[in-house]
PDB file of N, CA and C in Angstrom:
ATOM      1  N   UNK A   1       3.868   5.572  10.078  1.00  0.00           N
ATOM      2  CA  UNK A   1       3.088   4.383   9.820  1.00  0.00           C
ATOM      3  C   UNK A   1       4.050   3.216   9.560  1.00  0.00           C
ATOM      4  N   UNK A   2       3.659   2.103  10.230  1.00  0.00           N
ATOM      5  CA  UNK A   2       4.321   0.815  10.192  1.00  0.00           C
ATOM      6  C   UNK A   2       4.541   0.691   8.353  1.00  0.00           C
ATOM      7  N   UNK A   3       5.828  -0.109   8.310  1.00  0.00           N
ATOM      8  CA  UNK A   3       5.396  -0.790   7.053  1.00  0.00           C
ATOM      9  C   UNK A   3       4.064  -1.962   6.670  1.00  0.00           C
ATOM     10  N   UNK A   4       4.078  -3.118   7.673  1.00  0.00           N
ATOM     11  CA  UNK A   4       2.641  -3.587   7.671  1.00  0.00           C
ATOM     12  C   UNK A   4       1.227  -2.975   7.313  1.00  0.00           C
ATOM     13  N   UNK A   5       1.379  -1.810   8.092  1.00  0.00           N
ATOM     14  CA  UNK A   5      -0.128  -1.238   8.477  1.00  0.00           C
ATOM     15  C   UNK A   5      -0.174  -0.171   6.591  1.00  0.00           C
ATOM     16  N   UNK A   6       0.815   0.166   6.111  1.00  0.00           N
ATOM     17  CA  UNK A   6       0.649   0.566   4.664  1.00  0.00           C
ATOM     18  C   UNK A   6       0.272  -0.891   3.968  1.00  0.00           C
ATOM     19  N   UNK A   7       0.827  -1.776   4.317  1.00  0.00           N
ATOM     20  CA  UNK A   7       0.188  -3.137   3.643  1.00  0.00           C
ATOM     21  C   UNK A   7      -1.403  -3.389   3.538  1.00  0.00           C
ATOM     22  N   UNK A   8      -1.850  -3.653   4.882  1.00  0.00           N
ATOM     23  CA  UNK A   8      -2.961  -3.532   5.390  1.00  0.00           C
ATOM     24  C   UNK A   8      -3.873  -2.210   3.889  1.00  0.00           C
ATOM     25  N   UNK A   9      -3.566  -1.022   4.236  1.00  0.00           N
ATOM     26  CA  UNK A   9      -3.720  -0.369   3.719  1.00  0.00           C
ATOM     27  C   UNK A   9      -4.063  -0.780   1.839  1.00  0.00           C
ATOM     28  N   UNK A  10      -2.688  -1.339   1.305  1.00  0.00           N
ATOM     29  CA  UNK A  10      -2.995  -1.426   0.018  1.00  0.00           C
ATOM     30  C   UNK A  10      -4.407  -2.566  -0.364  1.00  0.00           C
ATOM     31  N   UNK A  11      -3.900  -3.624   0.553  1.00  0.00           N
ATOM     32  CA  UNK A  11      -5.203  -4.893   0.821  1.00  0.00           C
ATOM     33  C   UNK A  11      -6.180  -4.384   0.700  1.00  0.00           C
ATOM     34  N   UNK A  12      -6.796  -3.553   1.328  1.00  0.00           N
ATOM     35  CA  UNK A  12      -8.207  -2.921   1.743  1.00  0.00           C
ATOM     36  C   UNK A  12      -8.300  -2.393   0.619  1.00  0.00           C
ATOM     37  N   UNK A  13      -7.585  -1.421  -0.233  1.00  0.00           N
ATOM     38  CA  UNK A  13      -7.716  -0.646  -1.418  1.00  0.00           C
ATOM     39  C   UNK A  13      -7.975  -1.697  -2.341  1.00  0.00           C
ATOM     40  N   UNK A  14      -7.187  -2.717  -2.603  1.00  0.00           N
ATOM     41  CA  UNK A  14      -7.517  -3.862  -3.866  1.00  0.00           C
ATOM     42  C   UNK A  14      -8.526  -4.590  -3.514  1.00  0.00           C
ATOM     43  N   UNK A  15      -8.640  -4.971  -2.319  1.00  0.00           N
ATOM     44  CA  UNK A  15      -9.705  -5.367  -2.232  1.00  0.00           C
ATOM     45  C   UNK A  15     -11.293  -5.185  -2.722  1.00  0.00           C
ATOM     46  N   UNK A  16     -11.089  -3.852  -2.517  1.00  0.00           N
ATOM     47  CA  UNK A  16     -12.285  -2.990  -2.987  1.00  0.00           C
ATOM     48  C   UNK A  16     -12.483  -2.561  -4.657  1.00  0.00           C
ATOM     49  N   UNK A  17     -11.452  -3.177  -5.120  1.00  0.00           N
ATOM     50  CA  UNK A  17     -10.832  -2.708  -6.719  1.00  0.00           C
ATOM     51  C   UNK A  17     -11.232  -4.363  -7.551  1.00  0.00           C
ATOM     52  N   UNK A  18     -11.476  -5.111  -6.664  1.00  0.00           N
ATOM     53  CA  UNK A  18     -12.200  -6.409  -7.448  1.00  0.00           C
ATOM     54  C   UNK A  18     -10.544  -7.556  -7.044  1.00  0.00           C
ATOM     55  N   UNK A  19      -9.925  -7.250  -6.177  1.00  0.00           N
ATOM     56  CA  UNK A  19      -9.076  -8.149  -5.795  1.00  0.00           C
ATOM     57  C   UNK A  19      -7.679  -8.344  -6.535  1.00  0.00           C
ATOM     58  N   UNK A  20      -6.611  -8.909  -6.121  1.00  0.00           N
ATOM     59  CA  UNK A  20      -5.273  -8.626  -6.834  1.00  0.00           C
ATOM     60  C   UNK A  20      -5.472  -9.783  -7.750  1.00  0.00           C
ATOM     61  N   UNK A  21      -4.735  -9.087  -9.118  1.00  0.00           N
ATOM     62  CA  UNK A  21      -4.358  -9.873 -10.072  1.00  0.00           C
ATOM     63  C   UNK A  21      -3.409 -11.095  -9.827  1.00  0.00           C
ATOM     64  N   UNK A  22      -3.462 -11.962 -11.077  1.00  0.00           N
ATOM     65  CA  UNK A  22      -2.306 -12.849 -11.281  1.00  0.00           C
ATOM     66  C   UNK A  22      -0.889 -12.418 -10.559  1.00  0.00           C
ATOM     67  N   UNK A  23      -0.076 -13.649  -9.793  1.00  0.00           N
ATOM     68  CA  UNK A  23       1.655 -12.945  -9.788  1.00  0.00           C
ATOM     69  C   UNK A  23       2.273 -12.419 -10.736  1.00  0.00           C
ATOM     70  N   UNK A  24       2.296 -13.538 -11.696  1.00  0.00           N
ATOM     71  CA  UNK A  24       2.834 -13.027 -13.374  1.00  0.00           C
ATOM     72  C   UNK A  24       2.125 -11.369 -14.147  1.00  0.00           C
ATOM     73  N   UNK A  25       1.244 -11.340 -13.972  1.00  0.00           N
ATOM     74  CA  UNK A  25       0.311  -9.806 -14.063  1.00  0.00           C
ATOM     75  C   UNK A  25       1.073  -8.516 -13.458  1.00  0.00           C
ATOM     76  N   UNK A  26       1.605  -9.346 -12.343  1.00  0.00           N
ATOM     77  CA  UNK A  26       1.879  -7.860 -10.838  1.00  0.00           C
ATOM     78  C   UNK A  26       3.290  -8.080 -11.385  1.00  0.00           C
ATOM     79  N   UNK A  27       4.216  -8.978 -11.472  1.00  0.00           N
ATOM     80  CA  UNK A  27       5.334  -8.694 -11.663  1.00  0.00           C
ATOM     81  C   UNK A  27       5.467  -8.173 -12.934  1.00  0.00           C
ATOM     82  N   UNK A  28       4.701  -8.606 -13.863  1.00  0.00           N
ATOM     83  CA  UNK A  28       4.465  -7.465 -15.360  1.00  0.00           C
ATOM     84  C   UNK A  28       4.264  -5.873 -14.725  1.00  0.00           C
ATOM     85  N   UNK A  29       3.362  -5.923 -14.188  1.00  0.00           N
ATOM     86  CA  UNK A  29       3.600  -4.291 -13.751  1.00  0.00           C
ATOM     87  C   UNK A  29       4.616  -3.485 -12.951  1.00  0.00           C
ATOM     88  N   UNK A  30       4.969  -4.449 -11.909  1.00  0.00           N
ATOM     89  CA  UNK A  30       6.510  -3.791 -11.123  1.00  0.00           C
ATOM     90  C   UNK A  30       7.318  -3.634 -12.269  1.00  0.00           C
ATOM     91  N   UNK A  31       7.796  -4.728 -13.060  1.00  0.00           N
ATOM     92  CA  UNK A  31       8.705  -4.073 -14.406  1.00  0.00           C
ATOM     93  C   UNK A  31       8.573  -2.772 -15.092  1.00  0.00           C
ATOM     94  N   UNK A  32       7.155  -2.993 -15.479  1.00  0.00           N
ATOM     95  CA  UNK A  32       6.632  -1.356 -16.270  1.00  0.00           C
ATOM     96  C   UNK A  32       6.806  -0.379 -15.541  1.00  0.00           C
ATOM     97  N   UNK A  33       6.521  -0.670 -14.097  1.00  0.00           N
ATOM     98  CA  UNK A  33       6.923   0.528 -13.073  1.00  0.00           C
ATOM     99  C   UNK A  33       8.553   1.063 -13.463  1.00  0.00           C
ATOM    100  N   UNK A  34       9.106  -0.062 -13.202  1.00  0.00           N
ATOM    101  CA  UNK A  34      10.628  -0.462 -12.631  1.00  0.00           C
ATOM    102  C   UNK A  34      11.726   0.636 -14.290  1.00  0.00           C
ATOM    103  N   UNK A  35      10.603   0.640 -15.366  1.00  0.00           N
ATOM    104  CA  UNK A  35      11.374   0.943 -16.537  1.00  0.00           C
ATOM    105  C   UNK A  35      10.783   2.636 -16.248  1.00  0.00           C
ATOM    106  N   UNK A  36       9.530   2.991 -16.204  1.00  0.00           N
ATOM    107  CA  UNK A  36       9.397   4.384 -15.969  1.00  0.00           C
ATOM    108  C   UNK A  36       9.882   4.939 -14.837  1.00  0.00           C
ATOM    109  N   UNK A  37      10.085   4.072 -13.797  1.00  0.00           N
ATOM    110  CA  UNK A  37      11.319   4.900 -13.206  1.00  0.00           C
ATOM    111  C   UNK A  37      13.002   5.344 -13.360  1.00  0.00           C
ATOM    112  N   UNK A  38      13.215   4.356 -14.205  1.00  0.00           N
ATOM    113  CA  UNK A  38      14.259   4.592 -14.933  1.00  0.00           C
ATOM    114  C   UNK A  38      14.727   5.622 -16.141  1.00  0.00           C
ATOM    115  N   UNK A  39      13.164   5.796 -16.821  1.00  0.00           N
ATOM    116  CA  UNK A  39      12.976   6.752 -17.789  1.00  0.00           C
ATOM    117  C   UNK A  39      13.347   8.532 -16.626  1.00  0.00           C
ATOM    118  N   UNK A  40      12.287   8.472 -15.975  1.00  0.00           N
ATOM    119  CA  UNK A  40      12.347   9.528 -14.946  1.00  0.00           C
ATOM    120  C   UNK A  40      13.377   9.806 -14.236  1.00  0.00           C
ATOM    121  N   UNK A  41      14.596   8.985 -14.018  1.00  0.00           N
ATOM    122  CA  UNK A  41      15.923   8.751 -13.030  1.00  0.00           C
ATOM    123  C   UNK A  41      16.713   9.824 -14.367  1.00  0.00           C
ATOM    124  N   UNK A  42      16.779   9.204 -15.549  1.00  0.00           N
ATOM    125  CA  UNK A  42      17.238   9.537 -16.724  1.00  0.00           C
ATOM    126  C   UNK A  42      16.972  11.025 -17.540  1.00  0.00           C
ATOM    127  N   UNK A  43      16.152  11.338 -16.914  1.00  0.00           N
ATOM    128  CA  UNK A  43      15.370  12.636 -17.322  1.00  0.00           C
ATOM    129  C   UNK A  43      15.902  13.996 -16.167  1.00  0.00           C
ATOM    130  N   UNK A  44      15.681  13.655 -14.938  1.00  0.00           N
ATOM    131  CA  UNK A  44      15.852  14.137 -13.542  1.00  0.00           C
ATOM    132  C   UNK A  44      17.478  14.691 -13.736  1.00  0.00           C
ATOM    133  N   UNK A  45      18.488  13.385 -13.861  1.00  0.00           N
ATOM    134  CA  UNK A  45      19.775  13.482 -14.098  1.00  0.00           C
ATOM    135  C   UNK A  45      20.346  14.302 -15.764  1.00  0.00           C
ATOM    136  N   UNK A  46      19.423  14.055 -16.858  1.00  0.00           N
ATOM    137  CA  UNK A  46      19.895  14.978 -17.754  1.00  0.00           C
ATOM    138  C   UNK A  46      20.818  14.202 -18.588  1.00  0.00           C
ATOM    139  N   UNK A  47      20.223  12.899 -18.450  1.00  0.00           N
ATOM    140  CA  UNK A  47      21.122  11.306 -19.622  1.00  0.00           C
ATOM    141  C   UNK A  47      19.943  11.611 -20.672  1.00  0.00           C
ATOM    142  N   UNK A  48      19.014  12.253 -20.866  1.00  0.00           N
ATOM    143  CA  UNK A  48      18.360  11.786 -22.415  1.00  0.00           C
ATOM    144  C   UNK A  48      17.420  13.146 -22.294  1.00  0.00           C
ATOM    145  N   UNK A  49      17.409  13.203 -23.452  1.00  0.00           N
ATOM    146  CA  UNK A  49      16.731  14.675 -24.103  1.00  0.00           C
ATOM    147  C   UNK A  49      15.019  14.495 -23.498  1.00  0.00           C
ATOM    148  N   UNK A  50      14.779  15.924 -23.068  1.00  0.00           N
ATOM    149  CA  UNK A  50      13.404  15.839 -22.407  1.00  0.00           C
ATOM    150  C   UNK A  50      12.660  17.121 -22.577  1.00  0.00           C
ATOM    151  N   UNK A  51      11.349  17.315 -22.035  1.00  0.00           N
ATOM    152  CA  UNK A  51      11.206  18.600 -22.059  1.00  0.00           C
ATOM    153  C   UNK A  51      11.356  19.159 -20.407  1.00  0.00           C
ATOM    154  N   UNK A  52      11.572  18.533 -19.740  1.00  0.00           N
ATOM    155  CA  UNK A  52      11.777  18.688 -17.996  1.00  0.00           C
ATOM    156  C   UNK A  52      13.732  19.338 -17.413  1.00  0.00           C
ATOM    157  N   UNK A  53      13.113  20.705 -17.305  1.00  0.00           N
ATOM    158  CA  UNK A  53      14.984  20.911 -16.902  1.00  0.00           C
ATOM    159  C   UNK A  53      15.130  19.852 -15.934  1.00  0.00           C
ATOM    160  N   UNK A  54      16.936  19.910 -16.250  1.00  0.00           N
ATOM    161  CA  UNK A  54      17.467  19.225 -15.280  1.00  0.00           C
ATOM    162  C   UNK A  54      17.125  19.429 -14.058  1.00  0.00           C
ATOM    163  N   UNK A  55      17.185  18.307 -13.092  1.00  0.00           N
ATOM    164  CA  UNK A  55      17.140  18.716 -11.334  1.00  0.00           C
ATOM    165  C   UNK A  55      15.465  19.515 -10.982  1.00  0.00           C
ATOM    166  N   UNK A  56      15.079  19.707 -12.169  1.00  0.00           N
ATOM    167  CA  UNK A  56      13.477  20.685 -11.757  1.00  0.00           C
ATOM    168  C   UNK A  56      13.042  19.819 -10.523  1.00  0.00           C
ATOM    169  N   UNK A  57      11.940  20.959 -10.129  1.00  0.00           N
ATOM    170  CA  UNK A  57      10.401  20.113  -9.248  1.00  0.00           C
ATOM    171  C   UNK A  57       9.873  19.056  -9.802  1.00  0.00           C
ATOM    172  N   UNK A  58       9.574  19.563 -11.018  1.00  0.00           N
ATOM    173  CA  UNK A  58       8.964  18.552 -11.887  1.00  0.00           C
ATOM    174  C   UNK A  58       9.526  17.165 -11.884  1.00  0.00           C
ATOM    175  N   UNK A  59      10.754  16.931 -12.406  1.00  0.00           N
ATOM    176  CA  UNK A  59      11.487  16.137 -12.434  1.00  0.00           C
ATOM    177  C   UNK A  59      11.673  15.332 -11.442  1.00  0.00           C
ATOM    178  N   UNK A  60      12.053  15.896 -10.050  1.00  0.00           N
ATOM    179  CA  UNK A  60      12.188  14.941  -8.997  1.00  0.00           C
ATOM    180  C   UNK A  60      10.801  14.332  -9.069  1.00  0.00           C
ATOM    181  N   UNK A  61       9.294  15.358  -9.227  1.00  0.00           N
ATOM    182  CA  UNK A  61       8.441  14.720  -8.516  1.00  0.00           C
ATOM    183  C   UNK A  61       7.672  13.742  -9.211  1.00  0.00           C
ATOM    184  N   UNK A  62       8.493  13.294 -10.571  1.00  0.00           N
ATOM    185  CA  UNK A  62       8.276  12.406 -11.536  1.00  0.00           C
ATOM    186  C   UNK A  62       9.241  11.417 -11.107  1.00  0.00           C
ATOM    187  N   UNK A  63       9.832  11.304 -10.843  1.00  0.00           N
ATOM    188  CA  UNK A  63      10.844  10.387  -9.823  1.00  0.00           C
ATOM    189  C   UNK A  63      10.438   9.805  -8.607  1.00  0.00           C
ATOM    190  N   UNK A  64       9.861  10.746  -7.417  1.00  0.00           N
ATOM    191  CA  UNK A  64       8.993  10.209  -6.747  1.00  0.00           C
ATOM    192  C   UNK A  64       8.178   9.431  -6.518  1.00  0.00           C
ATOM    193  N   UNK A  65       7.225   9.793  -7.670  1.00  0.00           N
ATOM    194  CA  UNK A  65       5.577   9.085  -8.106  1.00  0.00           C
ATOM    195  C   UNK A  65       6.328   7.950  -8.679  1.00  0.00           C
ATOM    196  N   UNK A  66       7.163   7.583  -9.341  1.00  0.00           N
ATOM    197  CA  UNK A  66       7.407   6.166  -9.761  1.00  0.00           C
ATOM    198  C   UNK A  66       8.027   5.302  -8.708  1.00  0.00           C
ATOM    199  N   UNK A  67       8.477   6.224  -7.810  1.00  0.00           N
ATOM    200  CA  UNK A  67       9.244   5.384  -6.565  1.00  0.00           C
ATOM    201  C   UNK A  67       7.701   4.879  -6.360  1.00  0.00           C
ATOM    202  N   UNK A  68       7.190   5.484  -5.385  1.00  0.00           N
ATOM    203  CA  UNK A  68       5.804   5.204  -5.109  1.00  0.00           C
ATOM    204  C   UNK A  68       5.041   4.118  -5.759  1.00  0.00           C
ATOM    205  N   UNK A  69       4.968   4.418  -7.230  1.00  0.00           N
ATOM    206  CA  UNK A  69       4.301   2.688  -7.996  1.00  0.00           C
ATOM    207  C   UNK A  69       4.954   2.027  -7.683  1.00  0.00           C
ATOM    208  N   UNK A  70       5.931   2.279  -7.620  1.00  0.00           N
ATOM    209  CA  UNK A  70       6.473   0.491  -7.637  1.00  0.00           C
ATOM    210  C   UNK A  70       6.711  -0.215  -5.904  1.00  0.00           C
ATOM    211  N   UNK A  71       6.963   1.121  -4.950  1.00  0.00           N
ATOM    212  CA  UNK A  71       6.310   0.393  -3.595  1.00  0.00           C
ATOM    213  C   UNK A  71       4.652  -0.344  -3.577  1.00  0.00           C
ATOM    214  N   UNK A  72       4.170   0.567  -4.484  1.00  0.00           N
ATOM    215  CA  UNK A  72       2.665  -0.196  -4.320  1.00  0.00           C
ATOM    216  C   UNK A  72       2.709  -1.345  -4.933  1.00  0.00           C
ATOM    217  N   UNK A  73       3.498  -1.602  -5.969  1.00  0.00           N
ATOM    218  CA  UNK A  73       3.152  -2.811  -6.816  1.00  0.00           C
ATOM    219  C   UNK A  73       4.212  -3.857  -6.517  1.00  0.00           C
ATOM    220  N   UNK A  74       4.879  -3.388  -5.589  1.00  0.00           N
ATOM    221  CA  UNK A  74       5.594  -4.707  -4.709  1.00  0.00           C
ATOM    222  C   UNK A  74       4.811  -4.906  -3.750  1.00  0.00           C
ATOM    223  N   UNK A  75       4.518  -3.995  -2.906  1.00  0.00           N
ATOM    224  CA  UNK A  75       3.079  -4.399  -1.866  1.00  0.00           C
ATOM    225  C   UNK A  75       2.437  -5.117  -2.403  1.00  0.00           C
ATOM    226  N   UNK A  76       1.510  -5.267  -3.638  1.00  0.00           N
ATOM    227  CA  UNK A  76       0.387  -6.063  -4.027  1.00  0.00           C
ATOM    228  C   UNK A  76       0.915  -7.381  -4.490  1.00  0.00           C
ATOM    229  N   UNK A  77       2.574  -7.369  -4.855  1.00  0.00           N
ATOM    230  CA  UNK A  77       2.460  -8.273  -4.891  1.00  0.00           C
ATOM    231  C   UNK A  77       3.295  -9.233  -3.981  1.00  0.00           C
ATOM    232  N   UNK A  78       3.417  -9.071  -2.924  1.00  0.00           N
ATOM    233  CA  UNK A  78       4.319  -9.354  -1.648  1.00  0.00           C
ATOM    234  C   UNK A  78       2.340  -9.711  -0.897  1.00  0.00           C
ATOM    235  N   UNK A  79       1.481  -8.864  -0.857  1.00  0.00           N
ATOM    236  CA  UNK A  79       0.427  -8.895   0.098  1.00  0.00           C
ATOM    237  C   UNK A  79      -0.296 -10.612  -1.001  1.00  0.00           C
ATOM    238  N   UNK A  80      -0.368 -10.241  -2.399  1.00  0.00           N
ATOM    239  CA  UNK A  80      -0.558 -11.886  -2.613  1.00  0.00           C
ATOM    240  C   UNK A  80      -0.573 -12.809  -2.403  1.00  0.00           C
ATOM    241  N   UNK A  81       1.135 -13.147  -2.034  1.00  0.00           N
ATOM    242  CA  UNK A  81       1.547 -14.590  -2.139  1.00  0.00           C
ATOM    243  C   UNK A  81       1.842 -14.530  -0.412  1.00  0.00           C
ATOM    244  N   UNK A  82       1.323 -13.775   0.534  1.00  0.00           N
ATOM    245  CA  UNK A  82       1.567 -13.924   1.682  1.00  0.00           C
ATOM    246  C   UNK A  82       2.611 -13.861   1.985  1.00  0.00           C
ATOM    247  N   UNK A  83       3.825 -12.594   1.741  1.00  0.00           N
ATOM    248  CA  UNK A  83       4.717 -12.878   2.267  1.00  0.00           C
ATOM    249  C   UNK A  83       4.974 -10.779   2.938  1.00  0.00           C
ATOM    250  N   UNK A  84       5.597 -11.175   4.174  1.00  0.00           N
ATOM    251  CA  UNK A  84       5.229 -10.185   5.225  1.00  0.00           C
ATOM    252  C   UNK A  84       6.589  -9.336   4.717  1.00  0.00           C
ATOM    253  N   UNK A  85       5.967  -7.868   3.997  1.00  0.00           N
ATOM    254  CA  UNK A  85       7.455  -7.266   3.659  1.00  0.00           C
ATOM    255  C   UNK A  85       8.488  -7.025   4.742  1.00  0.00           C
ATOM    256  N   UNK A  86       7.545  -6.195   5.225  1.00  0.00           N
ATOM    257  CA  UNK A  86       8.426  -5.707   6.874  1.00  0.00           C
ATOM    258  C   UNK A  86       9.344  -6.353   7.333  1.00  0.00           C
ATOM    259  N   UNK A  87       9.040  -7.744   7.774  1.00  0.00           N
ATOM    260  CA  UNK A  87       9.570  -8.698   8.123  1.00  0.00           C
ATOM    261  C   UNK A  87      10.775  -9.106   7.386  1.00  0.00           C
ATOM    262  N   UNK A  88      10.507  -9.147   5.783  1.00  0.00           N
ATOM    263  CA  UNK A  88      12.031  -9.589   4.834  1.00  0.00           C
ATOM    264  C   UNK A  88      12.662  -8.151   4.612  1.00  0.00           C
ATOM    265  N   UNK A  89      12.030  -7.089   4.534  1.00  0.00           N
ATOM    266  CA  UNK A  89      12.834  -6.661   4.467  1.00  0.00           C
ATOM    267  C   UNK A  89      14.385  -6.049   5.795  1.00  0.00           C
ATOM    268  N   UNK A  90      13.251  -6.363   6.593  1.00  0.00           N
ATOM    269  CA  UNK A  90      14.014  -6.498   8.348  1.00  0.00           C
ATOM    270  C   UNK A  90      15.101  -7.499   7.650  1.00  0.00           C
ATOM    271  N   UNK A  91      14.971  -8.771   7.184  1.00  0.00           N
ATOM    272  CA  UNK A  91      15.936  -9.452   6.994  1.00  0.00           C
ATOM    273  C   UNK A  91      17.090  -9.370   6.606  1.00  0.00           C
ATOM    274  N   UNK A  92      16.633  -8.469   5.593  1.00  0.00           N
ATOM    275  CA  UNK A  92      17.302  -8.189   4.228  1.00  0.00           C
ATOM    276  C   UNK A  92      18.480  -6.970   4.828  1.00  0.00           C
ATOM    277  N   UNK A  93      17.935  -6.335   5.640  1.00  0.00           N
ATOM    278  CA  UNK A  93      18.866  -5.138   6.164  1.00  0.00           C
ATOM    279  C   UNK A  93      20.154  -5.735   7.340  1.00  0.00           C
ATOM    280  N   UNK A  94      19.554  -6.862   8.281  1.00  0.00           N
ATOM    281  CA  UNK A  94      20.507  -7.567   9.141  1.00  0.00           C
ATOM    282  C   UNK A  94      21.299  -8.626   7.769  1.00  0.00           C
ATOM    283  N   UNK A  95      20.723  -8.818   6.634  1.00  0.00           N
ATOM    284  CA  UNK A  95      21.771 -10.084   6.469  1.00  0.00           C
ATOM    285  C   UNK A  95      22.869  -8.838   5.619  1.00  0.00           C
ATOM    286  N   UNK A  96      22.497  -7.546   5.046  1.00  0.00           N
ATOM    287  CA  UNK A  96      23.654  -6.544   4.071  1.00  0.00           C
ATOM    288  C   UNK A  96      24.863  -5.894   5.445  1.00  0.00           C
ATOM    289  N   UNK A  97      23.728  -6.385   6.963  1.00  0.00           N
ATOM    290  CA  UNK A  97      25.029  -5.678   7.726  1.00  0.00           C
ATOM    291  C   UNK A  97      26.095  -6.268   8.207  1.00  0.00           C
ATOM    292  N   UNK A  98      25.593  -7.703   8.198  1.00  0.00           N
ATOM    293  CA  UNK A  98      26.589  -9.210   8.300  1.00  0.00           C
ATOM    294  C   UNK A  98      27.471  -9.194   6.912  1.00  0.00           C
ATOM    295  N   UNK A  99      26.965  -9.165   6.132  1.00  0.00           N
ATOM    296  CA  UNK A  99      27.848  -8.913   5.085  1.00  0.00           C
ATOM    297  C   UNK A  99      28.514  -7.884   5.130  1.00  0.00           C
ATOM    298  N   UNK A 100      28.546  -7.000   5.801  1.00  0.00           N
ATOM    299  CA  UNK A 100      29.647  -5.166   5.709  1.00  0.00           C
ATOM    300  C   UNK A 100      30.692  -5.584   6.929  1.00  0.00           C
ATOM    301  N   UNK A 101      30.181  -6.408   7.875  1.00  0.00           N
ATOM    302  CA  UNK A 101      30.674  -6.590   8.966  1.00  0.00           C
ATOM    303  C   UNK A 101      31.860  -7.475   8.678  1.00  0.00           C
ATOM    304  N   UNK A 102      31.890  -8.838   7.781  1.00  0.00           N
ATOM    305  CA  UNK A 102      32.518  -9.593   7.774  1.00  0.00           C
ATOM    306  C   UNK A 102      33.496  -9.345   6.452  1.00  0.00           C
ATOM    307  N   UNK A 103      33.360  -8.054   6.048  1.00  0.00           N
ATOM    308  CA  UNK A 103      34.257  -7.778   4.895  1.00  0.00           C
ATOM    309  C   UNK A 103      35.673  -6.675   5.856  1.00  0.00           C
TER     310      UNK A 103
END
């Protein structure tokens, strides 16, 4: 599946959820995402006391699921303000290879 067409995708879902919040709201939540994935990165790797062995199933797939929020909650808030991920992030990958290139 395209990256767009998962866009498409989240649209239709919020849509139906009573419509996307505030920017300031969504970027409040990518953060909250952005810190429980960090909690979970931290847990997975075996930096802070948990009840999840190191390296488990569990662990990665608590790692996962936060990857996941926070693709969604950059989607919602990238599908907001109209700006086409696919597209920047296309950008974003030609301007890190111009930069590798010219080093």
């Amino acid at each position: 599946m395209e990256l767009n067409e998962l866009a498409i995708k989240v649209n239709d879902f919020i849509q139906t959820q009573g419509g996307y919040w505030e920017p300031a709201w969504m970027l409040a939540a990518l953060t909250e995402e952005l810190g429980e994935l960090s909690r979970s990165l931290q847990m997975f790797h075996n930096i802070r006391d948990n009840d999840i062995s190191h390296r488990s199933s569990k662990a990665f797939n608590n790692v996962e699921e936060e990857c996941g929020d926070i693709f969604f909650a950059l989607l919602c808030l990238t599908n907001s303000i109209g700006i086409d991920l696919e597209k920047t992030l296309l950008n974003t990958v030609k301007k890190y290879k111009q930069r590798n290139t010219v080093l």
